[in-house]
C-alpha atoms as a PDB file:
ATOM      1  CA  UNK A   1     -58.435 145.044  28.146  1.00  0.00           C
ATOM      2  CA  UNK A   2     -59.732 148.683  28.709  1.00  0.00           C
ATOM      3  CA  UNK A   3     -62.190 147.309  31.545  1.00  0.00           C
ATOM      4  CA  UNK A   4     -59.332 145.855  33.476  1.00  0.00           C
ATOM      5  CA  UNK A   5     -57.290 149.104  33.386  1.00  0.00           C
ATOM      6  CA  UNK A   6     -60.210 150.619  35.023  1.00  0.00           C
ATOM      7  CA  UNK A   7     -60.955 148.736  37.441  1.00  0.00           C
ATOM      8  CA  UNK A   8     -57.111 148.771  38.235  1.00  0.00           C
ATOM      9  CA  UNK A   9     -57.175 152.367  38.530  1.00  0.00           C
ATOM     10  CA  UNK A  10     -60.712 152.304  40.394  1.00  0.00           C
ATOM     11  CA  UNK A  11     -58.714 150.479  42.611  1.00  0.00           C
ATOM     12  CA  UNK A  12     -57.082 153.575  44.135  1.00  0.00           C
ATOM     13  CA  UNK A  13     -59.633 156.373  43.038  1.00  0.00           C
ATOM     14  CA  UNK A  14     -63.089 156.684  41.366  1.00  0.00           C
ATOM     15  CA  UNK A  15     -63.528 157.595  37.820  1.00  0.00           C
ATOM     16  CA  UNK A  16     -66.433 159.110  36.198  1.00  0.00           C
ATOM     17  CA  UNK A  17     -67.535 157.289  32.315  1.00  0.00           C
ATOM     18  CA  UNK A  18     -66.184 160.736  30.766  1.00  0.00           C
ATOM     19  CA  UNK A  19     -63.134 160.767  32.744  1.00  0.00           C
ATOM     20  CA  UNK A  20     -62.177 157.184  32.031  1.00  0.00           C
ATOM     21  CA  UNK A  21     -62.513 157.570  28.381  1.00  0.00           C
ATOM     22  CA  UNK A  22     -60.180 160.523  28.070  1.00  0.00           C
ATOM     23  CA  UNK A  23     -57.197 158.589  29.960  1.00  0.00           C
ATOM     24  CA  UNK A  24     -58.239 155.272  27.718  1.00  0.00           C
ATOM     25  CA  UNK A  25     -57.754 157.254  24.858  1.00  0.00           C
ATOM     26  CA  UNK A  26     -54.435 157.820  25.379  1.00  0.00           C
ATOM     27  CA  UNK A  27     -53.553 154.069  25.777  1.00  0.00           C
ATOM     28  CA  UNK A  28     -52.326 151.228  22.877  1.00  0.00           C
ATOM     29  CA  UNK A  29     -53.504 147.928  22.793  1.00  0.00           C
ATOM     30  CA  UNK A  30     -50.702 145.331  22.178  1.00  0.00           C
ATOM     31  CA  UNK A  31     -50.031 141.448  21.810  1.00  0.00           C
ATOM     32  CA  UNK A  32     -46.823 140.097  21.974  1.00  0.00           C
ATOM     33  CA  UNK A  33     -46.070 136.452  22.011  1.00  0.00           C
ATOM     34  CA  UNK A  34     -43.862 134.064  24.436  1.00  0.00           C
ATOM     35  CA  UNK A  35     -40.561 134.668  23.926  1.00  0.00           C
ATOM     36  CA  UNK A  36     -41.040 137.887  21.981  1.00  0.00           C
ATOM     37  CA  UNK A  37     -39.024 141.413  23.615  1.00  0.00           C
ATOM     38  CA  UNK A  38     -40.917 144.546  24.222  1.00  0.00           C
ATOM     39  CA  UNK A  39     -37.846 146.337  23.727  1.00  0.00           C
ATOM     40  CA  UNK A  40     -33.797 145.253  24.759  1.00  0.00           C
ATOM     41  CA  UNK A  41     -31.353 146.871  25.760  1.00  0.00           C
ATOM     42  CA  UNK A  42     -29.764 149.828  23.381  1.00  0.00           C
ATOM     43  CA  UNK A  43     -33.413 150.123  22.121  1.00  0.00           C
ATOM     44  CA  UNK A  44     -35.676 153.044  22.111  1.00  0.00           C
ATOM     45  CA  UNK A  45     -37.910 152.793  25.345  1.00  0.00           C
ATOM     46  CA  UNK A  46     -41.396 154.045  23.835  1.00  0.00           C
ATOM     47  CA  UNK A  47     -43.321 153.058  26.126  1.00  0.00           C
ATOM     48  CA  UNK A  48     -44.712 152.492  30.084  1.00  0.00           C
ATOM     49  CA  UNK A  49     -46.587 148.616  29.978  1.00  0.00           C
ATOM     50  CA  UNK A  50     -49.854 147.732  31.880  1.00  0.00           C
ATOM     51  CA  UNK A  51     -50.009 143.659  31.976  1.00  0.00           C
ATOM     52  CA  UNK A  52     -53.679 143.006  31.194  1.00  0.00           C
ATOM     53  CA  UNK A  53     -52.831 139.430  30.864  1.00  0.00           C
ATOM     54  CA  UNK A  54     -49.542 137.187  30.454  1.00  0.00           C
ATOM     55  CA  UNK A  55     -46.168 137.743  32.688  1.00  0.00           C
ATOM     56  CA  UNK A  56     -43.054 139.707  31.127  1.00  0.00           C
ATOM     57  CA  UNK A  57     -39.616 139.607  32.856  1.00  0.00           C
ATOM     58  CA  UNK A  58     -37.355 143.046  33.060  1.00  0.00           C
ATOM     59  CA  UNK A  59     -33.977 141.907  32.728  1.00  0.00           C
ATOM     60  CA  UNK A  60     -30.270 142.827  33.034  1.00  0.00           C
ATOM     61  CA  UNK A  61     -27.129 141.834  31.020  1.00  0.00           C
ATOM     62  CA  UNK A  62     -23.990 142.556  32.273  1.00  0.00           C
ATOM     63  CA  UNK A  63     -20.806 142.941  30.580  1.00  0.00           C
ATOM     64  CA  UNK A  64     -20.028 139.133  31.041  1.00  0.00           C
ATOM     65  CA  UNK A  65     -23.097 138.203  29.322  1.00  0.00           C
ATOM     66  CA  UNK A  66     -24.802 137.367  32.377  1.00  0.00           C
ATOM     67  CA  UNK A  67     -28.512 137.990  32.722  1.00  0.00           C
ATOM     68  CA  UNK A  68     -29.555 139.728  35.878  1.00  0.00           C
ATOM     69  CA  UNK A  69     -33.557 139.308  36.376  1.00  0.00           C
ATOM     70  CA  UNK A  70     -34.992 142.585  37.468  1.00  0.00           C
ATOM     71  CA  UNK A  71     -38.585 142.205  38.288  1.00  0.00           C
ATOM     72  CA  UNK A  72     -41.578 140.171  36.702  1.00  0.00           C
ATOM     73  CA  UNK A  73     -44.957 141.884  36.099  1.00  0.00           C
ATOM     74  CA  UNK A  74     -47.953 139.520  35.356  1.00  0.00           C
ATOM     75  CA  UNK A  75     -51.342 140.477  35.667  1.00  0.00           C
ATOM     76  CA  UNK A  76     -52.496 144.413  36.880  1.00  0.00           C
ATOM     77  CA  UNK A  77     -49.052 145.431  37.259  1.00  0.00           C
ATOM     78  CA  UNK A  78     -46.848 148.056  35.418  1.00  0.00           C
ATOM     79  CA  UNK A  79     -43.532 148.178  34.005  1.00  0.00           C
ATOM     80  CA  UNK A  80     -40.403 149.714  31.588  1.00  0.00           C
ATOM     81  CA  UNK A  81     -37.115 150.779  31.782  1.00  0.00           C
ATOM     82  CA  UNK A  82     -38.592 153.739  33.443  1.00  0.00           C
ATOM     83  CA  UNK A  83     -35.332 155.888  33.339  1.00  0.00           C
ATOM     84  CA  UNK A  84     -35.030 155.386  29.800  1.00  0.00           C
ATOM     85  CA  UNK A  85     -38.613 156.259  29.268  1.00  0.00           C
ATOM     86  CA  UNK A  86     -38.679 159.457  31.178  1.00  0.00           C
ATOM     87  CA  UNK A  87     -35.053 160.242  30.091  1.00  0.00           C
ATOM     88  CA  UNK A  88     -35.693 159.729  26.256  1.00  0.00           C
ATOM     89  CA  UNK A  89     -32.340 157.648  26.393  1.00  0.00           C
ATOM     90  CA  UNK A  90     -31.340 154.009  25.310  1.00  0.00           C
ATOM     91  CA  UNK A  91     -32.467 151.096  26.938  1.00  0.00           C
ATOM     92  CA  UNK A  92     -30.209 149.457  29.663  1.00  0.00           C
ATOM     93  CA  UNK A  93     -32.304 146.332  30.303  1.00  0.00           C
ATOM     94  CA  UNK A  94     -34.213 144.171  28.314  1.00  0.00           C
ATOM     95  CA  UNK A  95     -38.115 143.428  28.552  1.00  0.00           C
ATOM     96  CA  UNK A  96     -39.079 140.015  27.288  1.00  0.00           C
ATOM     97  CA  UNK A  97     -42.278 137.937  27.474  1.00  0.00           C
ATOM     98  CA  UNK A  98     -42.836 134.776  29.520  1.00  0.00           C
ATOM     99  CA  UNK A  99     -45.962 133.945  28.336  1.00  0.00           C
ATOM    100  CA  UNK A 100     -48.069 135.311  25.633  1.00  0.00           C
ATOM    101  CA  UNK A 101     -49.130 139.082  26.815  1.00  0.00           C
ATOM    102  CA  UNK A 102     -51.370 141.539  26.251  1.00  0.00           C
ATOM    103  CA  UNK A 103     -50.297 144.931  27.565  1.00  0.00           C
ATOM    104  CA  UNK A 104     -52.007 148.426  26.872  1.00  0.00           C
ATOM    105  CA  UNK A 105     -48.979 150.922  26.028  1.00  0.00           C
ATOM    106  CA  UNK A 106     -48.665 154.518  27.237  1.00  0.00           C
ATOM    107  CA  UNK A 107     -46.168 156.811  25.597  1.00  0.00           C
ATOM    108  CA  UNK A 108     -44.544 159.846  26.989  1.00  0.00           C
ATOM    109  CA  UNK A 109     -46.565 162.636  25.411  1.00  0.00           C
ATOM    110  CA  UNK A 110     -49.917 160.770  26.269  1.00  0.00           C
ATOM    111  CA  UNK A 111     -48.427 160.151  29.662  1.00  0.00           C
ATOM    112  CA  UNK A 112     -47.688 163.533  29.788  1.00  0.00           C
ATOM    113  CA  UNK A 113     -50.595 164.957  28.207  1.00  0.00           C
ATOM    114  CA  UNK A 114     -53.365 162.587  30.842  1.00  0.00           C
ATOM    115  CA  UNK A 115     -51.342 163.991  33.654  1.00  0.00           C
ATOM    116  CA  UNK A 116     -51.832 167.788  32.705  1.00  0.00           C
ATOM    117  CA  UNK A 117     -55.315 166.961  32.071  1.00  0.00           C
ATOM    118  CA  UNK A 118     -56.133 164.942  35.065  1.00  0.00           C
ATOM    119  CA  UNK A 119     -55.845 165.259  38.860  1.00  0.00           C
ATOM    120  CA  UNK A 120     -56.848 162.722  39.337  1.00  0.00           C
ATOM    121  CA  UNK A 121     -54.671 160.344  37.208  1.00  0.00           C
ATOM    122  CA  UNK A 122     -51.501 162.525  37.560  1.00  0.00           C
ATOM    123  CA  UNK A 123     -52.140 161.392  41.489  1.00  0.00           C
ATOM    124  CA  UNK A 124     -52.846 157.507  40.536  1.00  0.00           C
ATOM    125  CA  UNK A 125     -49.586 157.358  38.545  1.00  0.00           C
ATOM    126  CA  UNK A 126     -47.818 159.488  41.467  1.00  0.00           C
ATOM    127  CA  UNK A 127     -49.481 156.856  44.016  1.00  0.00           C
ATOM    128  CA  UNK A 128     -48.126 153.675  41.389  1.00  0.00           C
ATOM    129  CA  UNK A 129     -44.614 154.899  41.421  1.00  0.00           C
ATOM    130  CA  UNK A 130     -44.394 155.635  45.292  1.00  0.00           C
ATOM    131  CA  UNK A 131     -45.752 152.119  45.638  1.00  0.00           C
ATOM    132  CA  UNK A 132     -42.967 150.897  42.806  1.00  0.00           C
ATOM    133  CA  UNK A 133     -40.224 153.089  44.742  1.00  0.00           C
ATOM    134  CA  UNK A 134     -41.225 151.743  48.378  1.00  0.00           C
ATOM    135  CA  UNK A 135     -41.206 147.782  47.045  1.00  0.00           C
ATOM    136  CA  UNK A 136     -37.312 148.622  44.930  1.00  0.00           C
ATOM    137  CA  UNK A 137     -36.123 149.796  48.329  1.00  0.00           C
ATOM    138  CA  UNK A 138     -37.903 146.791  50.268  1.00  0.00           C
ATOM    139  CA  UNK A 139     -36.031 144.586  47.730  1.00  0.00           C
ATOM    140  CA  UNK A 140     -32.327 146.531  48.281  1.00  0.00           C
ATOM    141  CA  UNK A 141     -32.921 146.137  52.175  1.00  0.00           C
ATOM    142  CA  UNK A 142     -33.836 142.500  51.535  1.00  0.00           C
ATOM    143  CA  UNK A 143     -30.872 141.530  49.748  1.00  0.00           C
ATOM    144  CA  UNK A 144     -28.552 143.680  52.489  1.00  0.00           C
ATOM    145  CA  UNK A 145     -30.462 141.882  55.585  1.00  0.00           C
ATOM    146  CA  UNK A 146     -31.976 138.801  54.608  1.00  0.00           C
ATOM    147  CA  UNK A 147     -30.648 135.054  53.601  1.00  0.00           C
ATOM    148  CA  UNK A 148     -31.147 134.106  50.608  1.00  0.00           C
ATOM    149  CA  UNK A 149     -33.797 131.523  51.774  1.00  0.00           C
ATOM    150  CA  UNK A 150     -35.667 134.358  53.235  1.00  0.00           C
ATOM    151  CA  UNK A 151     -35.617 136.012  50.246  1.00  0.00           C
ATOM    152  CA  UNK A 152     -37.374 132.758  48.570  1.00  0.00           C
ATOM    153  CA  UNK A 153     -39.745 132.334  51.671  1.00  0.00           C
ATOM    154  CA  UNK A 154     -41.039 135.862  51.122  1.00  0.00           C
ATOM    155  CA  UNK A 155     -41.406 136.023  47.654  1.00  0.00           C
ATOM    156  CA  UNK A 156     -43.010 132.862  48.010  1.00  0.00           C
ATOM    157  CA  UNK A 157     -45.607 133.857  50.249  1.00  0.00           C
ATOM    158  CA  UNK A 158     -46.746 137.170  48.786  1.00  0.00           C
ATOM    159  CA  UNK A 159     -46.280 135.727  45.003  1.00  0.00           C
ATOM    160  CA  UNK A 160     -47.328 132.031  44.751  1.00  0.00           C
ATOM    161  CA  UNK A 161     -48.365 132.296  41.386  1.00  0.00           C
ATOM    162  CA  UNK A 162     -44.968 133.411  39.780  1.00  0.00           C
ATOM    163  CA  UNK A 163     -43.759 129.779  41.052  1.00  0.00           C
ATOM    164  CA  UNK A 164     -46.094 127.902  38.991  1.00  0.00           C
ATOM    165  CA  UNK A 165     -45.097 130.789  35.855  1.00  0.00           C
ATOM    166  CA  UNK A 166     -41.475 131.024  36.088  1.00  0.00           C
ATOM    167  CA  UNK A 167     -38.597 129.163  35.414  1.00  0.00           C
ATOM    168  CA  UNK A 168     -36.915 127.959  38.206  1.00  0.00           C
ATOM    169  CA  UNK A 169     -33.615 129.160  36.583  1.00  0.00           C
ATOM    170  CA  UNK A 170     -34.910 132.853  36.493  1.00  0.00           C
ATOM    171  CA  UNK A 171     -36.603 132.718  39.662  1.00  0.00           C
ATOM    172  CA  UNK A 172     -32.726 131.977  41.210  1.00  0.00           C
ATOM    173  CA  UNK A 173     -31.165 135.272  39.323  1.00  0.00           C
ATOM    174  CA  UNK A 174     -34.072 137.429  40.629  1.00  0.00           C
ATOM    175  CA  UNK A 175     -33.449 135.464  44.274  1.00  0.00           C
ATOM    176  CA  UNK A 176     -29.632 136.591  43.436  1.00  0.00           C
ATOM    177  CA  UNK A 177     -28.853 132.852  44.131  1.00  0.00           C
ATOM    178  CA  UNK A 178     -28.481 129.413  42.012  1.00  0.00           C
ATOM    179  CA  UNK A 179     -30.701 127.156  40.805  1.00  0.00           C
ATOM    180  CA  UNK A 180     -29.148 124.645  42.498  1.00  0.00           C
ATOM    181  CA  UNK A 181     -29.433 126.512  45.637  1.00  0.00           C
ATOM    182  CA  UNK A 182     -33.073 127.243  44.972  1.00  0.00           C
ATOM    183  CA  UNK A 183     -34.113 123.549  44.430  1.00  0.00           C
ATOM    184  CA  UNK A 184     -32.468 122.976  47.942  1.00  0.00           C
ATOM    185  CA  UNK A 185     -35.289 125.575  49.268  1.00  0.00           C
ATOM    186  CA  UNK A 186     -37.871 123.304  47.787  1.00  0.00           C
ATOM    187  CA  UNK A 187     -36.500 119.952  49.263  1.00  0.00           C
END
């Protein structure tokens, strides 16, 4: 798992051997199987998740019971309830497995502790959440401007692979649409 995180991170700066194993030293190795939550809502947030393989699904349920789908992370991507993380509060969404994951954890202290000690990754995790922040707003302005068959058509073209991984039912709530309406976008 370790040489995937690097190369992730090598991805937007180099790192030397010594350098690497200081910020790898600070990370968990984890397995979690289909089905299984990495935390739910009310729960303690403990830590930020780096996919190294398998596909989790950040999730939403309102006061009706409803669940709202959030975002999916598979492969090389990050993810939490990052306000609850960074606020030390409860959990207000829920992050489950979709297929059986590893993920290498990253608490707040370590977090905190590889930022003071690194430039260099205190300015990879500054460059991951500007990147995070710039495709939430992309998402917003999506769902203010665009039908909901654009919305499908897009995610469809930069994400093929969560169609073959996801449920069609769960690919409508993250579309904001029905599943009904979603097979239509396939006929």
């Amino acid at each position: 798992m370790y040489p995937i995180l690097r190369t992730h991170i090598e991805n937007v700066l180099p790192l030397t051997d010594a350098e690497f194993e200081f910020i790898a030293s600070k990370f968990r190795p984890k397995k979690f199987s289909k089905k299984q939550f990495l935390f739910r809502q009310g729960d303690d947030v403990p830590y930020v998740y780096f996919v190294a393989s398998g596909l989790i699904m950040l999730t939403f349920d309102d006061e009706q019971g409803k669940q709202h789908v959030v975002s999916f992370a598979m492969e090389d991507w990050w993810e939490s309830d990052y306000f609850a993380f960074f606020s030390k509060t409860k959990a207000t969404m829920s992050l489950q497995c979709l297929e059986e994951t590893e993920v290498l954890c990253i608490s707040l202290e370590d977090y905190q502790t590889l930022c003071a000690g690194s430039h260099k990754i205190e300015h990879f995790f500054l460059e991951k959440a500007n990147r995070g922040h710039i495709a939430s707003q992309q998402r917003i302005l999506s769902f203010i401007t665009s039908s909901a068959k654009d919305r499908y058509e897009r995610l469809l073209k930069r994400y093929p692979a969560l169609f073959q991984r996801v449920p069609k039912t769960l690919l409508a709530s993250y579309l904001g649409v029905s599943r009904e309406t979603l097979s239509r976008f396939n006929s």
